[in-house]
PDB file of N, CA and C in Angstrom:
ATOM      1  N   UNK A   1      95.576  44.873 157.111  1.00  0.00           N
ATOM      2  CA  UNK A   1      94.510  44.621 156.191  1.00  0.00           C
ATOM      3  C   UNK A   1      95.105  44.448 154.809  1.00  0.00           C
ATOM      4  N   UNK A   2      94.434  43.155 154.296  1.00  0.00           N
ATOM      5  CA  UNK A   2      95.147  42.973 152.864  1.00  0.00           C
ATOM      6  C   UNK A   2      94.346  43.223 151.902  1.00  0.00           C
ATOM      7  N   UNK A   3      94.594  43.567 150.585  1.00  0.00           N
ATOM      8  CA  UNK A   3      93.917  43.938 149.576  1.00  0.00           C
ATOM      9  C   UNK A   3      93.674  42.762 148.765  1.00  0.00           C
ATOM     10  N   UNK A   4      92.949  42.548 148.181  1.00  0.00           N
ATOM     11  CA  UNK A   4      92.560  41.173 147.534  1.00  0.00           C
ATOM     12  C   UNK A   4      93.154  41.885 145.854  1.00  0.00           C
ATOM     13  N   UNK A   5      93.148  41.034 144.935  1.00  0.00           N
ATOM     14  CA  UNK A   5      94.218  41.147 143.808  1.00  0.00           C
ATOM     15  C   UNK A   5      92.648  41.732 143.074  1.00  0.00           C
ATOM     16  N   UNK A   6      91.874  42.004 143.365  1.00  0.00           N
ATOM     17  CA  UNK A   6      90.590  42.418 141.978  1.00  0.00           C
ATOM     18  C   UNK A   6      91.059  44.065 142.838  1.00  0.00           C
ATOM     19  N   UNK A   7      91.203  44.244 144.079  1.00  0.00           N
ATOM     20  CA  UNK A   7      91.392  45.451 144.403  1.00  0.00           C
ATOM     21  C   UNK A   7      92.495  46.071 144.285  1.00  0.00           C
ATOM     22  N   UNK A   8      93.468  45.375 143.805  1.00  0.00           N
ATOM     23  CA  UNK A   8      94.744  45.655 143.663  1.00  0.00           C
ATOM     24  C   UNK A   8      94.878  46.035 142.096  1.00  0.00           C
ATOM     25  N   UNK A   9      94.065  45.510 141.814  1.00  0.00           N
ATOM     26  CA  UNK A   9      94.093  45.778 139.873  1.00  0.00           C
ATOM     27  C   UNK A   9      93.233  47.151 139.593  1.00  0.00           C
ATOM     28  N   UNK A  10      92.031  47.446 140.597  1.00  0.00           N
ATOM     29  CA  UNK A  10      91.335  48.809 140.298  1.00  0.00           C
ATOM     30  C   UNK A  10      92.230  49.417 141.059  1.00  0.00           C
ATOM     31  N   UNK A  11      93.098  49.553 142.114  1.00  0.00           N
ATOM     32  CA  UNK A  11      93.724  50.717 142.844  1.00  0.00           C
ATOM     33  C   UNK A  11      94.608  51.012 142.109  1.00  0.00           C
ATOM     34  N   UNK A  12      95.614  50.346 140.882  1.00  0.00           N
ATOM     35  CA  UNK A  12      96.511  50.457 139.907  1.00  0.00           C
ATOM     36  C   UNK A  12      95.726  51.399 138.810  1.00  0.00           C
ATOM     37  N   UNK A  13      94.727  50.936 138.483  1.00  0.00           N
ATOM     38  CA  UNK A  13      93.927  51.526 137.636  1.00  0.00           C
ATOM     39  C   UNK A  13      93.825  52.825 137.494  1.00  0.00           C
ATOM     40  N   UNK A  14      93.127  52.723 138.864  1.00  0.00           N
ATOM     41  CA  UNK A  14      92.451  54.260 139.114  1.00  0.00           C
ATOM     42  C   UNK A  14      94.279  55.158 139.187  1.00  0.00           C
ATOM     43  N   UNK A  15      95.433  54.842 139.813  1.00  0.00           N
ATOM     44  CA  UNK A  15      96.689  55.398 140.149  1.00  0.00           C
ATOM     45  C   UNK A  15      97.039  55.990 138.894  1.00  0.00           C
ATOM     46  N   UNK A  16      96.754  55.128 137.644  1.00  0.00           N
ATOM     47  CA  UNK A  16      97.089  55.143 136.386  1.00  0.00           C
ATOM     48  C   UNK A  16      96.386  56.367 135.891  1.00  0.00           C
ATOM     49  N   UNK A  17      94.887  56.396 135.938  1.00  0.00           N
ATOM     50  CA  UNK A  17      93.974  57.155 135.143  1.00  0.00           C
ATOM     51  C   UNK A  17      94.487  58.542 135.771  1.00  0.00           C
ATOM     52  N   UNK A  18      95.078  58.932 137.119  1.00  0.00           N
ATOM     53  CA  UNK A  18      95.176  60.146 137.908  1.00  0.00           C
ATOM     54  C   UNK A  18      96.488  60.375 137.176  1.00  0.00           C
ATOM     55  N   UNK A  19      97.383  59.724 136.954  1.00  0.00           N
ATOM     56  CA  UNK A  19      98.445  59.960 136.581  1.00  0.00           C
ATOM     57  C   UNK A  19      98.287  60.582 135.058  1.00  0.00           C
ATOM     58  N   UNK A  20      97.712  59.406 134.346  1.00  0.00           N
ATOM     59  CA  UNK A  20      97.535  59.904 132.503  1.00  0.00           C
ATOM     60  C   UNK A  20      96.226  61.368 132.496  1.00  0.00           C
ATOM     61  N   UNK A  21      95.682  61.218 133.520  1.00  0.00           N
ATOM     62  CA  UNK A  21      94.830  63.361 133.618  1.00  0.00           C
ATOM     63  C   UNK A  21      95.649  64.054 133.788  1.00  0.00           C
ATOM     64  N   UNK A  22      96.367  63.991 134.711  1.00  0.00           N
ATOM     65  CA  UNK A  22      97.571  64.978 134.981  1.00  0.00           C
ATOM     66  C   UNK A  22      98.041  65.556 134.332  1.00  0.00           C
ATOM     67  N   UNK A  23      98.686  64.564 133.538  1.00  0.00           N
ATOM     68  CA  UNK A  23      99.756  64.384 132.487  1.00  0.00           C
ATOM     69  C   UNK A  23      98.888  65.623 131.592  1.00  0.00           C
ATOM     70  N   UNK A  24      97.945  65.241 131.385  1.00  0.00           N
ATOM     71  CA  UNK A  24      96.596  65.812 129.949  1.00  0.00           C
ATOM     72  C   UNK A  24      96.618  67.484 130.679  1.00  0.00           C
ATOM     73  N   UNK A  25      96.459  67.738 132.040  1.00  0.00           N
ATOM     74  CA  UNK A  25      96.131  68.812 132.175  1.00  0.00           C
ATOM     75  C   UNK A  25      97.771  69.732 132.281  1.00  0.00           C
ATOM     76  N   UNK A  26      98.452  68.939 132.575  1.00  0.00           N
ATOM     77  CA  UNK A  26      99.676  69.450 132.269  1.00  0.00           C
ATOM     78  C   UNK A  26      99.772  70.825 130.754  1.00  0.00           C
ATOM     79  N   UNK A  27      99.670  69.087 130.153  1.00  0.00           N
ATOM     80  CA  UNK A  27      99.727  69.594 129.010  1.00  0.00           C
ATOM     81  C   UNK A  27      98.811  71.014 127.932  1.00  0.00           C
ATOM     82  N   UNK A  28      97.612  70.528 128.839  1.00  0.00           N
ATOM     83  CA  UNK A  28      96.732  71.511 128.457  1.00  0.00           C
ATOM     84  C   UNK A  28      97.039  73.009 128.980  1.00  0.00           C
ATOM     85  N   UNK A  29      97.597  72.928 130.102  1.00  0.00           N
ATOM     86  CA  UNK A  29      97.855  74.272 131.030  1.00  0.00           C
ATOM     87  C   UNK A  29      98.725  74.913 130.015  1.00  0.00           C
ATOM     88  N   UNK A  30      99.639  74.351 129.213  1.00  0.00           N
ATOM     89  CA  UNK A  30     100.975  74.932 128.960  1.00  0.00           C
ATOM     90  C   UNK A  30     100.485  75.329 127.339  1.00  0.00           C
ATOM     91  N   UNK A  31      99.656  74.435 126.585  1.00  0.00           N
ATOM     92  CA  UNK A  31      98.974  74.951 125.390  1.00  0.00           C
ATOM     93  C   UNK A  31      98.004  76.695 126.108  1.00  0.00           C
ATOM     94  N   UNK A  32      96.872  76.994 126.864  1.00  0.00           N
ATOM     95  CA  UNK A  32      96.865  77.884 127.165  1.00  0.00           C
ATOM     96  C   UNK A  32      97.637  78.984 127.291  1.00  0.00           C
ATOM     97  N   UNK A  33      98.829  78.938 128.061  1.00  0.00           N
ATOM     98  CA  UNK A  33      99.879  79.843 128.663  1.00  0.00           C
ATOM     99  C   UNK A  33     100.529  80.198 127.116  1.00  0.00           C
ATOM    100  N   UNK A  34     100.807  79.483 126.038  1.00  0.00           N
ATOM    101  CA  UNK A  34     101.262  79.535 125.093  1.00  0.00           C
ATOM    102  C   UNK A  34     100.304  80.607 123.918  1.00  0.00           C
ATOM    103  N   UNK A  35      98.980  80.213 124.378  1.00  0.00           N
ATOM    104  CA  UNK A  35      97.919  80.893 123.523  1.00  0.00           C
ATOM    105  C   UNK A  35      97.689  82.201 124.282  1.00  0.00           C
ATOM    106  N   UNK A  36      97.616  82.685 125.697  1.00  0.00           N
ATOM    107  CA  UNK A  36      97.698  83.765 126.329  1.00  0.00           C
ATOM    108  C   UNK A  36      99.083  84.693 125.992  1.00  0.00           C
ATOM    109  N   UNK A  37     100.121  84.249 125.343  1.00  0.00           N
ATOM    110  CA  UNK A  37     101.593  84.795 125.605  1.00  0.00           C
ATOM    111  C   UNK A  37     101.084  85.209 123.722  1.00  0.00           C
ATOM    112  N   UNK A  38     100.620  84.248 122.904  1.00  0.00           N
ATOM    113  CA  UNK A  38     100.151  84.621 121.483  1.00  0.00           C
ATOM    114  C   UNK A  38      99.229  86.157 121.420  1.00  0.00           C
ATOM    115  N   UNK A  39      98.260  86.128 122.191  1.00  0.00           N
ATOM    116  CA  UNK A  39      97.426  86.942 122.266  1.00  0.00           C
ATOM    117  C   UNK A  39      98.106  88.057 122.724  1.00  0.00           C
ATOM    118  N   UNK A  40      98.780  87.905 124.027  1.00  0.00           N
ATOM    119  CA  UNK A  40      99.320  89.450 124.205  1.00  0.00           C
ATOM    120  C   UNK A  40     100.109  89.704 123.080  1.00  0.00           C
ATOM    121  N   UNK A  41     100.666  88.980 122.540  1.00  0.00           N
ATOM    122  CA  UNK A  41     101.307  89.406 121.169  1.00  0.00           C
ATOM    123  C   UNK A  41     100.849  90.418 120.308  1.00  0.00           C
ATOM    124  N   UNK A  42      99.753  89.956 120.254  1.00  0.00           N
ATOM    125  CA  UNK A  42      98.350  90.181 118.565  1.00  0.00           C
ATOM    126  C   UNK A  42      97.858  91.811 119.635  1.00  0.00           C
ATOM    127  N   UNK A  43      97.929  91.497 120.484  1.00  0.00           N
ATOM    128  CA  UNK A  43      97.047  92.732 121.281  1.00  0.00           C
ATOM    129  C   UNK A  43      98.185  93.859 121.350  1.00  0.00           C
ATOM    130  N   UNK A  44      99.636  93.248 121.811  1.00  0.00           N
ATOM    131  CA  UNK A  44     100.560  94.488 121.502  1.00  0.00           C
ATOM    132  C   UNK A  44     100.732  95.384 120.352  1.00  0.00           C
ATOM    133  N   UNK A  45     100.181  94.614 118.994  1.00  0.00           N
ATOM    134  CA  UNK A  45     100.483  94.490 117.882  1.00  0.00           C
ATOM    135  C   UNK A  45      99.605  95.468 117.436  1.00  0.00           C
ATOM    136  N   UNK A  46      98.227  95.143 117.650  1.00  0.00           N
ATOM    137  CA  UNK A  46      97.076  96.213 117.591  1.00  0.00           C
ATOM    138  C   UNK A  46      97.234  97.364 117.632  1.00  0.00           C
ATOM    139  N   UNK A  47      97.268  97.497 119.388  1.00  0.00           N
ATOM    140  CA  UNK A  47      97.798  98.992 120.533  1.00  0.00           C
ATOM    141  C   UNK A  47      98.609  99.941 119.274  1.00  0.00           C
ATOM    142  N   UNK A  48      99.710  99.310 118.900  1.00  0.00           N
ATOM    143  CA  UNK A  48     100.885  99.983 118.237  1.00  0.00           C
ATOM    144  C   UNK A  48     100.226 100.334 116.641  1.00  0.00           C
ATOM    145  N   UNK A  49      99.243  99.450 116.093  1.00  0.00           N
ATOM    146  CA  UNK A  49      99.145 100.213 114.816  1.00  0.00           C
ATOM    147  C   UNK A  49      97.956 101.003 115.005  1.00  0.00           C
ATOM    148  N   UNK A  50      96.855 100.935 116.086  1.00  0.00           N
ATOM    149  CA  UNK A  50      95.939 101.927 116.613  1.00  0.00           C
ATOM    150  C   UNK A  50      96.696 103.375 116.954  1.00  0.00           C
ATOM    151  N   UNK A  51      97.806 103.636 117.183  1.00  0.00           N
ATOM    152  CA  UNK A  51      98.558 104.419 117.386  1.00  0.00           C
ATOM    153  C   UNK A  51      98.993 105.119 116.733  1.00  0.00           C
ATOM    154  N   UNK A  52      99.672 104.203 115.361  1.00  0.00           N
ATOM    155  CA  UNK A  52      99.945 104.989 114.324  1.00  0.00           C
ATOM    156  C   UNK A  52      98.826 105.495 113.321  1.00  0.00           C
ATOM    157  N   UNK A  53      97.427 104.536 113.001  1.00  0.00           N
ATOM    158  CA  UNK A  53      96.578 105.106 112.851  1.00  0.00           C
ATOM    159  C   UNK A  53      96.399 106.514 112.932  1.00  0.00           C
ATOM    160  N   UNK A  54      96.485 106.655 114.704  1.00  0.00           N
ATOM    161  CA  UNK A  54      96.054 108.048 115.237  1.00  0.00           C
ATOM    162  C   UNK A  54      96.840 109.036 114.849  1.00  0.00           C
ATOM    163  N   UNK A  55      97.791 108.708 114.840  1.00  0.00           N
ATOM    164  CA  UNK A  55      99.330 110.010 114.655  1.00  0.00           C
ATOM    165  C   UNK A  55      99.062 109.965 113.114  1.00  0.00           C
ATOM    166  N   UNK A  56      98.794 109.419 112.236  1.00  0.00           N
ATOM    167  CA  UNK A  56      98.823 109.431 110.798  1.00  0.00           C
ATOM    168  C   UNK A  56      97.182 110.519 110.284  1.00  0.00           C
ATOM    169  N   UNK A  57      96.321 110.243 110.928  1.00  0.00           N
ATOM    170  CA  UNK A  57      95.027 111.113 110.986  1.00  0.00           C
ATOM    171  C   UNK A  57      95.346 111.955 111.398  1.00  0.00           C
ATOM    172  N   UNK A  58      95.936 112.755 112.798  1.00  0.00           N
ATOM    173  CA  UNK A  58      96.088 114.032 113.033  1.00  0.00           C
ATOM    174  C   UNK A  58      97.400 114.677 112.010  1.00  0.00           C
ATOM    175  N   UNK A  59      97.713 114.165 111.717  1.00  0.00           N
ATOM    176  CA  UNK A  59      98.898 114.534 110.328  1.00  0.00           C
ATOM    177  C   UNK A  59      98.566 115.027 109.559  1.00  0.00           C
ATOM    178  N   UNK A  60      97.458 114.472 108.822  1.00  0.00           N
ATOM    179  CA  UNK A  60      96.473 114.410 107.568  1.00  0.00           C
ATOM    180  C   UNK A  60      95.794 115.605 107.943  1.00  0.00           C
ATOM    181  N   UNK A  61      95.385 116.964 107.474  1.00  0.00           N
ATOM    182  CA  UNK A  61      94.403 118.009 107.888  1.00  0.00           C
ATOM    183  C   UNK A  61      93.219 117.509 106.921  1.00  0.00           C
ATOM    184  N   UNK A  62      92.252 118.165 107.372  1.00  0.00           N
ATOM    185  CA  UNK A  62      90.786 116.953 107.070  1.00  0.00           C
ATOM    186  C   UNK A  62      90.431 118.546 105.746  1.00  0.00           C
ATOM    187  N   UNK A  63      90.532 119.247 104.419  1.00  0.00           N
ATOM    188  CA  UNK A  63      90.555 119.808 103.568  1.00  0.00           C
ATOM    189  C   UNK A  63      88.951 120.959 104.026  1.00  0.00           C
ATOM    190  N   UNK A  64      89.428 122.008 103.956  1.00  0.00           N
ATOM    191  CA  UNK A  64      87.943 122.665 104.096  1.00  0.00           C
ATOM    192  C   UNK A  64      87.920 123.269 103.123  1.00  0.00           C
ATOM    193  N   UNK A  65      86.732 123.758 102.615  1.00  0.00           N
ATOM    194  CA  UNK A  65      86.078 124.582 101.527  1.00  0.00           C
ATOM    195  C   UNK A  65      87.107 126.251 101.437  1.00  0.00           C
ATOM    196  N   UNK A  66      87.332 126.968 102.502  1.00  0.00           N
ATOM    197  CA  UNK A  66      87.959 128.029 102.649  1.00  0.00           C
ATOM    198  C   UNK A  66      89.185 128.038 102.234  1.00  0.00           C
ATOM    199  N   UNK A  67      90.205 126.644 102.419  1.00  0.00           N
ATOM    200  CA  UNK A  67      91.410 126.722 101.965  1.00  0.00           C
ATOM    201  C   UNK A  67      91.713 125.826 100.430  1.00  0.00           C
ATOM    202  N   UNK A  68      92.376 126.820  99.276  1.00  0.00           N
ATOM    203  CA  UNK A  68      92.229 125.956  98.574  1.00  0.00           C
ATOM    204  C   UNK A  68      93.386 125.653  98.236  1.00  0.00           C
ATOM    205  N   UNK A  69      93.578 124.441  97.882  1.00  0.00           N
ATOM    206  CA  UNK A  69      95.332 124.114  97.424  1.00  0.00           C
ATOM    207  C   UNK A  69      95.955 125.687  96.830  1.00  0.00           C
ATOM    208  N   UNK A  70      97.073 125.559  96.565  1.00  0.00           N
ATOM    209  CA  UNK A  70      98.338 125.986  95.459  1.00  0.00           C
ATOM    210  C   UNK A  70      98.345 125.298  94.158  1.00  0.00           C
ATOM    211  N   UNK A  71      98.214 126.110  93.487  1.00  0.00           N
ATOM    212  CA  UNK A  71      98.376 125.709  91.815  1.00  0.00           C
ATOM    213  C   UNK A  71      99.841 125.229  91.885  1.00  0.00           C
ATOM    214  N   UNK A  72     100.271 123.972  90.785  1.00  0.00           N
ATOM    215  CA  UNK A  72     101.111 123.575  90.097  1.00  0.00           C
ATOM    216  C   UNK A  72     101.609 124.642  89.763  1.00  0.00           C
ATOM    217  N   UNK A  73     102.853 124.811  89.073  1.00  0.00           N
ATOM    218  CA  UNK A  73     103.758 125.466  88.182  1.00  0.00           C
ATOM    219  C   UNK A  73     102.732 125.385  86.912  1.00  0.00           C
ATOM    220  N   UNK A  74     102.654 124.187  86.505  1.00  0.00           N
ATOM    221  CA  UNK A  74     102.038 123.982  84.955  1.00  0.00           C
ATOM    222  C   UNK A  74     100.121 124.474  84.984  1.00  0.00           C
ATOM    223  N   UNK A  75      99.864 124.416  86.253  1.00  0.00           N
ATOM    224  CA  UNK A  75      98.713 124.945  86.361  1.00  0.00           C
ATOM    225  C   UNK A  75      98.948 126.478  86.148  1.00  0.00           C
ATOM    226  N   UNK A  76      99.492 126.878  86.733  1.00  0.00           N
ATOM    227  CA  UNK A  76      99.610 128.638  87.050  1.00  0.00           C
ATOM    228  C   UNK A  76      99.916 129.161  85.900  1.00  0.00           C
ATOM    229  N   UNK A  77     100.810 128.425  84.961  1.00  0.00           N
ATOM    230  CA  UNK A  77     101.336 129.209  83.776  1.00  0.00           C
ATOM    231  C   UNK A  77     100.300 128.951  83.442  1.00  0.00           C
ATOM    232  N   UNK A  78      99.298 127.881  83.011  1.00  0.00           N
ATOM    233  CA  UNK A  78      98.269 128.252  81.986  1.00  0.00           C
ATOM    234  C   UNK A  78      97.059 128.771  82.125  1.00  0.00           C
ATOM    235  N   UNK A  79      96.979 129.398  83.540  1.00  0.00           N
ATOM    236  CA  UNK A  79      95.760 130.192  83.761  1.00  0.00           C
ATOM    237  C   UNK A  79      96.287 131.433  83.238  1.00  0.00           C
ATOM    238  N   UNK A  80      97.810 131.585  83.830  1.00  0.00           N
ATOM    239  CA  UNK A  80      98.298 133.175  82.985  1.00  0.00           C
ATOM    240  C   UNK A  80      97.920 133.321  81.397  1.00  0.00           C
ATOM    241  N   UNK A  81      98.194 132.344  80.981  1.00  0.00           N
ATOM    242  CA  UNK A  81      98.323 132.240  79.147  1.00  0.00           C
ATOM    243  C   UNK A  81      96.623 132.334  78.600  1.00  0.00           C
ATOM    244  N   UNK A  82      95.828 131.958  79.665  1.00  0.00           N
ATOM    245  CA  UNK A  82      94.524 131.728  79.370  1.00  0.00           C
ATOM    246  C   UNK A  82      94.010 132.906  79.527  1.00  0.00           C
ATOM    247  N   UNK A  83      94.547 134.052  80.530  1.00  0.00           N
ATOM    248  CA  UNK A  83      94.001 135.376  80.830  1.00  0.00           C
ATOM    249  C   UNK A  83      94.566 136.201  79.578  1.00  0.00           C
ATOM    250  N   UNK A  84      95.730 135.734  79.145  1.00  0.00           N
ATOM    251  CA  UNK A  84      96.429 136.782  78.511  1.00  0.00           C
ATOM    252  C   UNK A  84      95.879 136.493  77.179  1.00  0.00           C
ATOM    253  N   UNK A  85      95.333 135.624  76.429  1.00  0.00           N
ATOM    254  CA  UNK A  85      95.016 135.107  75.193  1.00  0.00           C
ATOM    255  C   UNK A  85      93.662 134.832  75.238  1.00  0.00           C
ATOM    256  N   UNK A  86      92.816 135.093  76.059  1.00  0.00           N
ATOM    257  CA  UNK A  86      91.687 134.322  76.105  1.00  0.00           C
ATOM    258  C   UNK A  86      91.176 132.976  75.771  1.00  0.00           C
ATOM    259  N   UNK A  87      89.972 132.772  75.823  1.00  0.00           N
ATOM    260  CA  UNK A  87      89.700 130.999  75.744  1.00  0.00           C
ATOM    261  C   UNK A  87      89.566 130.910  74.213  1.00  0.00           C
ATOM    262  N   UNK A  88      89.705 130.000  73.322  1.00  0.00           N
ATOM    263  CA  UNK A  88      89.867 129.110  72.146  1.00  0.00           C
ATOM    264  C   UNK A  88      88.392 129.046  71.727  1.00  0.00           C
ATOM    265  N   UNK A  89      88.650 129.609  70.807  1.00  0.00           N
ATOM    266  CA  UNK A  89      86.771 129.285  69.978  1.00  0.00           C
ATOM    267  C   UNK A  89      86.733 128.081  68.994  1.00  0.00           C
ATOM    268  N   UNK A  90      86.480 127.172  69.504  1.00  0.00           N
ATOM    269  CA  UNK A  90      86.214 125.475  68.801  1.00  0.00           C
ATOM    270  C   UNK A  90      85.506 125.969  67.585  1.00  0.00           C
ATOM    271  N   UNK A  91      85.898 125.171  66.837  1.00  0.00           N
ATOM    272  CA  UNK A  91      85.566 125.227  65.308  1.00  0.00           C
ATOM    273  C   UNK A  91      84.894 123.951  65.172  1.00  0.00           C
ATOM    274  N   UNK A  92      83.664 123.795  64.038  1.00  0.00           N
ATOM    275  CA  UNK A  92      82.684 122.193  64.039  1.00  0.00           C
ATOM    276  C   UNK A  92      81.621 122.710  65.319  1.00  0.00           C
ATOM    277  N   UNK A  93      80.903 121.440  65.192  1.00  0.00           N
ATOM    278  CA  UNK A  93      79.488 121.451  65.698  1.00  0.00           C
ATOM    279  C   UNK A  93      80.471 121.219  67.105  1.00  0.00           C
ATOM    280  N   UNK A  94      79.727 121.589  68.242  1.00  0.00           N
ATOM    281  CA  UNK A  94      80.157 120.905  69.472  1.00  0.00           C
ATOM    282  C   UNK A  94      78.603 120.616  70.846  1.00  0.00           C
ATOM    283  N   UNK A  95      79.212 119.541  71.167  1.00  0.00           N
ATOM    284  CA  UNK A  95      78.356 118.632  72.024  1.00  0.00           C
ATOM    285  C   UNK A  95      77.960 119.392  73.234  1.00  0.00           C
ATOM    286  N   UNK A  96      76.451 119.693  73.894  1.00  0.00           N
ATOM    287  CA  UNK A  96      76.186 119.935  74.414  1.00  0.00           C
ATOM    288  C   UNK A  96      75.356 119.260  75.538  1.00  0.00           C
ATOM    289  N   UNK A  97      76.144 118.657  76.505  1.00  0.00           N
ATOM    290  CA  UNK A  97      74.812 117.693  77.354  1.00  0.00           C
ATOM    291  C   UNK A  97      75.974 115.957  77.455  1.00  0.00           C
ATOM    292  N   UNK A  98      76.672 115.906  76.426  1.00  0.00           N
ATOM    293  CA  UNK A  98      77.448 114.960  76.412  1.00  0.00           C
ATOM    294  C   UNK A  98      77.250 114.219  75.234  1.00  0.00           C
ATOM    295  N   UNK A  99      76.411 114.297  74.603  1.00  0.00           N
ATOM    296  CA  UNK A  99      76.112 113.504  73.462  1.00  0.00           C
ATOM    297  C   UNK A  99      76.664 113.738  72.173  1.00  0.00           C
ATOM    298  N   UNK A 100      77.401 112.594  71.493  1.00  0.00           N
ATOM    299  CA  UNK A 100      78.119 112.186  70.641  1.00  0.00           C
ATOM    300  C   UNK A 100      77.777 113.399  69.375  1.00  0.00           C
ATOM    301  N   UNK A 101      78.414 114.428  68.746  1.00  0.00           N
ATOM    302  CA  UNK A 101      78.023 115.255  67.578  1.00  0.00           C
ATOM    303  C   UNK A 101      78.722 114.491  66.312  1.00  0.00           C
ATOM    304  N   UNK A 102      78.034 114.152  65.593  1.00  0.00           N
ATOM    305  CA  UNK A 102      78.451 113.651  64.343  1.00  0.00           C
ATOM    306  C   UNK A 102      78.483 115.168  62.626  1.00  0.00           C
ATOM    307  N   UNK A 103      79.667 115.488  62.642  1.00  0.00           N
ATOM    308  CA  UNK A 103      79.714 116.771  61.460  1.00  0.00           C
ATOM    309  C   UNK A 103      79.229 116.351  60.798  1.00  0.00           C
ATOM    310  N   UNK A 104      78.487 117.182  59.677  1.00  0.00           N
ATOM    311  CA  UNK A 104      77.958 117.376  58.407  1.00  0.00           C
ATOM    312  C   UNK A 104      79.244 117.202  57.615  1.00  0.00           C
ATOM    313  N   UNK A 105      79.122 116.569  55.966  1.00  0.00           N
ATOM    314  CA  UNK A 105      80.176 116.351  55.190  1.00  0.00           C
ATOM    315  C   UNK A 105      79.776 118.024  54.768  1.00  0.00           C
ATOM    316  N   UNK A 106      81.458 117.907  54.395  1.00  0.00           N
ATOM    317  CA  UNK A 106      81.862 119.748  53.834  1.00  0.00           C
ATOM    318  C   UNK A 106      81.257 119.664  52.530  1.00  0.00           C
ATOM    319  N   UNK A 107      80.883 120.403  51.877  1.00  0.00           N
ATOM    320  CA  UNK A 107      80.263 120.929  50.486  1.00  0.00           C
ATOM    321  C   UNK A 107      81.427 121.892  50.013  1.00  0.00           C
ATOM    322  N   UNK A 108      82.072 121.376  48.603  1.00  0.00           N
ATOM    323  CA  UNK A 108      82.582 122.653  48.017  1.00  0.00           C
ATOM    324  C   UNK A 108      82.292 123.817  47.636  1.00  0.00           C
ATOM    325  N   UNK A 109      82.759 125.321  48.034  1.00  0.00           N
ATOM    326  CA  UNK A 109      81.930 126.020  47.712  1.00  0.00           C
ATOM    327  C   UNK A 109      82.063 126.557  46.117  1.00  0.00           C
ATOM    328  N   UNK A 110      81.102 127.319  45.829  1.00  0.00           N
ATOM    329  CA  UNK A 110      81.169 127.755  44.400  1.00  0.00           C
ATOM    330  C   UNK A 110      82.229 128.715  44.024  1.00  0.00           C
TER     331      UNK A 110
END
């Protein structure tokens, strides 16, 4: 059985079009595999700083009301100096509430 040349030109055709999909899904398969191999990347990447996250929070103690820091050096001396001398009596008007005190001009006295 012979093929007549109009059938010989679509059986080329169609040989062609199977060949140039191929080719396409080839190509496409290997863009995927490339984007799956990316992702486990990004996902390894995650895992590992979710991790350190975690180890960096249990590190950190979360501060309660009961424990209170340690004074500085420069703190401690001046609570001593503050017990031992008592507190400073401000001289001039002083602000109560936050608001700006503007002094009275001094008067010479007689």
């Amino acid at each position: 059985m012979s093929l007549s040349l109009e059938d010989r030109a679509s059986l080329f055709e169609i040989k062609w079009a199977q060949q140039k999909t191929g080719d396409e899904i080839a190509v496409l398969n290997s863009r995927i595999d490339a984007q799956r191999d990316d992702l486990k990347g990004i996902l390894d990447q995650i895992t590992i700083l979710a991790s350190r996250i975690d180890s960096l929070q249990s590190l950190t103690p979360v501060p309660s009301a009961a424990s209170e820091p340690p004074l500085s050096p420069a703190r401690a001396a001046s609570s001593v100096a503050r017990k031992r001398f008592g507190r400073s009596k401000s001289e001039g008007p002083v602000s109560v509430g936050g608001a700006p005190v503007i002094a009275a001009p001094k008067t010479a006295e007689p």
